[in-house]
Protein backbone atom coordinates (compact mmCIF):
# COMPACT_ATOMS: atom_id res chain seq x y z
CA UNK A 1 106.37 30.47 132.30
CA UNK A 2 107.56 30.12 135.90
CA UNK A 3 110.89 30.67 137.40
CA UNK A 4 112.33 27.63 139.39
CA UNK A 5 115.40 28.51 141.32
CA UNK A 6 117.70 25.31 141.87
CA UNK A 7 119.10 24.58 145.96
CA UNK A 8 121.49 21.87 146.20
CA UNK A 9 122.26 21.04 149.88
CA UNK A 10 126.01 21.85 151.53
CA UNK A 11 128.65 19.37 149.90
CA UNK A 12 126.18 17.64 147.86
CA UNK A 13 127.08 17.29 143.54
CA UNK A 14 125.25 19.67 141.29
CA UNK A 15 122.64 16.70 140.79
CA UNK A 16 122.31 15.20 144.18
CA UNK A 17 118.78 13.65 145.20
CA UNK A 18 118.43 16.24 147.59
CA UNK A 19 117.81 19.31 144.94
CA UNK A 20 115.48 22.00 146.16
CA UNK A 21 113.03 23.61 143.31
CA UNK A 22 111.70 26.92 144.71
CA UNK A 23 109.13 28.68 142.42
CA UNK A 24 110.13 32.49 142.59
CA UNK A 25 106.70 34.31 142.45
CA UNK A 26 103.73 35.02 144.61
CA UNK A 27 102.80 32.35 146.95
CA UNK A 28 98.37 32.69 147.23
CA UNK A 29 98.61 30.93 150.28
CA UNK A 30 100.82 33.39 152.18
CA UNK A 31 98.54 35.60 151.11
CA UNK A 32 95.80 34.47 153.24
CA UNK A 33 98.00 32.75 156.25
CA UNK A 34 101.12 34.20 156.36
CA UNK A 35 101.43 33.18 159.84
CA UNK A 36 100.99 29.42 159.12
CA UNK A 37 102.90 29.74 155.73
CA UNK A 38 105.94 31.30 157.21
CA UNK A 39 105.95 28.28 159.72
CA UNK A 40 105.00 25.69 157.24
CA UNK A 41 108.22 26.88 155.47
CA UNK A 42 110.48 26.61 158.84
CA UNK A 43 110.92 30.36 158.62
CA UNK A 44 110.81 30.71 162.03
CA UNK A 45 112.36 34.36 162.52
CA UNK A 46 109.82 35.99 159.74
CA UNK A 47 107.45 34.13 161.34
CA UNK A 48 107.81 35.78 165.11
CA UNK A 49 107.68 39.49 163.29
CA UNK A 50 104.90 38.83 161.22
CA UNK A 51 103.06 37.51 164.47
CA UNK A 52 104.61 40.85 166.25
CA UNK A 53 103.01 42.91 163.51
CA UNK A 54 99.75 41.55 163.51
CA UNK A 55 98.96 41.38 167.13
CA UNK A 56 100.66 45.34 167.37
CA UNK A 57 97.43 46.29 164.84
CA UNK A 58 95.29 44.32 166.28
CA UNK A 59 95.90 45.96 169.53
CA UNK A 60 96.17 49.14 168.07
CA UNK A 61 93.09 48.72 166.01
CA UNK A 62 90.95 47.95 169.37
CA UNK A 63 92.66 51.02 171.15
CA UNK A 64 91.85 53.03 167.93
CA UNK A 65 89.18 52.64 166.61
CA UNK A 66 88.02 55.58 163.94
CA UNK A 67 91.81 54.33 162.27
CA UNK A 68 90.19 50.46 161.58
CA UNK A 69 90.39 51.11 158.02
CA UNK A 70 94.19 52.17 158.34
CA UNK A 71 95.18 48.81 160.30
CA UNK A 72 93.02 46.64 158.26
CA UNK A 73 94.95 48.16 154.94
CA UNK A 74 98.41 47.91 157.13
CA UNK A 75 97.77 44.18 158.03
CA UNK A 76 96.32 43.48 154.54
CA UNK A 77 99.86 45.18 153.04
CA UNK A 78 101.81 42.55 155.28
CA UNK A 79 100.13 39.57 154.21
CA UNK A 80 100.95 40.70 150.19
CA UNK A 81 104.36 41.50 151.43
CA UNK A 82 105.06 37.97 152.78
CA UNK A 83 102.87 36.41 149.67
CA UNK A 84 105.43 38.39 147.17
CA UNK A 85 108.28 38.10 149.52
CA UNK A 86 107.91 34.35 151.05
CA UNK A 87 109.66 32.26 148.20
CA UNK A 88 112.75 34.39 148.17
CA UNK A 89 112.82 34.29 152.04
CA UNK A 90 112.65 30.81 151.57
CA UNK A 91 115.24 31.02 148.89
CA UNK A 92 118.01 33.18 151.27
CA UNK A 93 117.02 31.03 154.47
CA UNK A 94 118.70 27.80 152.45
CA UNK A 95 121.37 29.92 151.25
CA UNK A 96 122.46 30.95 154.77
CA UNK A 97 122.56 27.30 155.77
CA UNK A 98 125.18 26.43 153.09
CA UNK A 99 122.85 25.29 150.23
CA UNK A 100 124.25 25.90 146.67
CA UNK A 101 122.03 27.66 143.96
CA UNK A 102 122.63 25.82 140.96
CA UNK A 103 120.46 28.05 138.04
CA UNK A 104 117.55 29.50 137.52
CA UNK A 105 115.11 27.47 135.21
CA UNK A 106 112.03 28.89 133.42
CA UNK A 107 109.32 25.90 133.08
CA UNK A 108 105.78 25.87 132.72
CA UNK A 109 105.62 23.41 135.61
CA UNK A 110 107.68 21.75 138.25
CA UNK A 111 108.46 18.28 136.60
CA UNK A 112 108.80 19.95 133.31
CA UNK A 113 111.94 21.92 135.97
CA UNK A 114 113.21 18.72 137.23
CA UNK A 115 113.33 17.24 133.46
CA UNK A 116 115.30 20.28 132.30
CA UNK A 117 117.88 20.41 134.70
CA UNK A 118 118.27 16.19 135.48
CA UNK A 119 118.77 16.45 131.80
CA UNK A 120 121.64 18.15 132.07
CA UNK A 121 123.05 14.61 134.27
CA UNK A 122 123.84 13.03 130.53
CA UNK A 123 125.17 16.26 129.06
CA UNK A 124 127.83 16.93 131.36
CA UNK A 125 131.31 15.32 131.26
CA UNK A 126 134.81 17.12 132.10
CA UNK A 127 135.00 17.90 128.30
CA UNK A 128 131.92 19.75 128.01
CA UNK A 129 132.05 21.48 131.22
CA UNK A 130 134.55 23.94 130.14
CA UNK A 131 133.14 26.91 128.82
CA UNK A 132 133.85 27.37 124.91
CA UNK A 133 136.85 29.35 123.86
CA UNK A 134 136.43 32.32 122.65
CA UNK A 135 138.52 33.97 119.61
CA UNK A 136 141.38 36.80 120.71
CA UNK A 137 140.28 40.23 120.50
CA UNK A 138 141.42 41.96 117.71
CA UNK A 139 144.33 44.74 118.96
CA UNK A 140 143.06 48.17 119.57
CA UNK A 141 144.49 51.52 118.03
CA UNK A 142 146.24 53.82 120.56
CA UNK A 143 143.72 57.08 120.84
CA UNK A 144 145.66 60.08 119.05
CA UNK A 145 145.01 63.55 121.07
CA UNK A 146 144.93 66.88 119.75
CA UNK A 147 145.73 69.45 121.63
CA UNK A 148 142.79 71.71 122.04
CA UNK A 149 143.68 75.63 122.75
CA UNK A 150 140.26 76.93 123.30
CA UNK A 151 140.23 76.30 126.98
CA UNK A 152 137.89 74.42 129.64
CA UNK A 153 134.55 73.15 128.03
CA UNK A 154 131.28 72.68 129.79
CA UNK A 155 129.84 69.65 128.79
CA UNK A 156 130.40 66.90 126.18
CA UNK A 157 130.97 69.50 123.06
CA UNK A 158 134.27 71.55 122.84
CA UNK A 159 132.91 74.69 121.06
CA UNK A 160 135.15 77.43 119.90
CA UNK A 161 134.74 80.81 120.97
């Protein structure tokens, strides 16, 4: 199964036309462009580093280069960063621009997602939409103390002598 985290945009109902389904996982493509992903995405900031990064080891790498194998396993560790990373970037870019999460919904696919949570459309009404009360908790017992004369304990145990 496959998490599907649900974006409505600013001001918009919880089932506005305009809901967002981001898959939270690993993204394969970010794992080979991260670059172009990034950008695909509009994640413009993440984007410039990740370009930053890359050319630093590439420049690096040419200046350097008995350490290829350690900036080919650096650059390698930034494209799995961004490929494990990307859809929660994604995820907190909408957020900062006002969008809503609405739930998290565990589907096998993305229209099985969309089904689940547009299902919800019929469910809802102002009755329903009220959590369920919940019985009163039964009253508690005051805690009796005894007065202990052995002295400071160490630990959870009192012991005697």
């Amino acid at each position: 199964m496959t998490s599907y985290v649900v974006l409505t945009p600013p001001e918009a109902s919880r089932f506005d036309e305009g809901t967002v389904f981001i898959r939270d996982g690993f993204a394969f493509i970010a794992l080979i462009l991260p670059f172009l992903w990034l950008l695909w995405h509009r994640l413009w900031f993440h984007a410039a580093v990740v370009l930053l990064v890359s050319v630093g080891l590439a420049l690096a790498s040419n200046g350097l280069p008995q350490w290829d194998l350690v900036f080919f396993v650096a650059s390698l560790l930034v494209s799995i960063y961004v490929a494990l990373e990307g859809n929660a970037m994604r995820i907190a870019g909408r957020e900062r621009r006002g969008w809503t999460c609405r739930g998290v919904i565990d589907a096998p696919d993305l229209a099985t997602a969309e089904e689940i949570y547009f299902s919800g459309m019929q469910q809802s009404s102002p009755a329903s939409a009220r959590p369920p009360e919940r019985p009163p908790l039964p009253p508690t017992l005051p805690l009796s103390r005894k007065s202990s004369s052995s002295g400071p304990a160490l630990g959870l145990l009192d012991m005697d002598g």
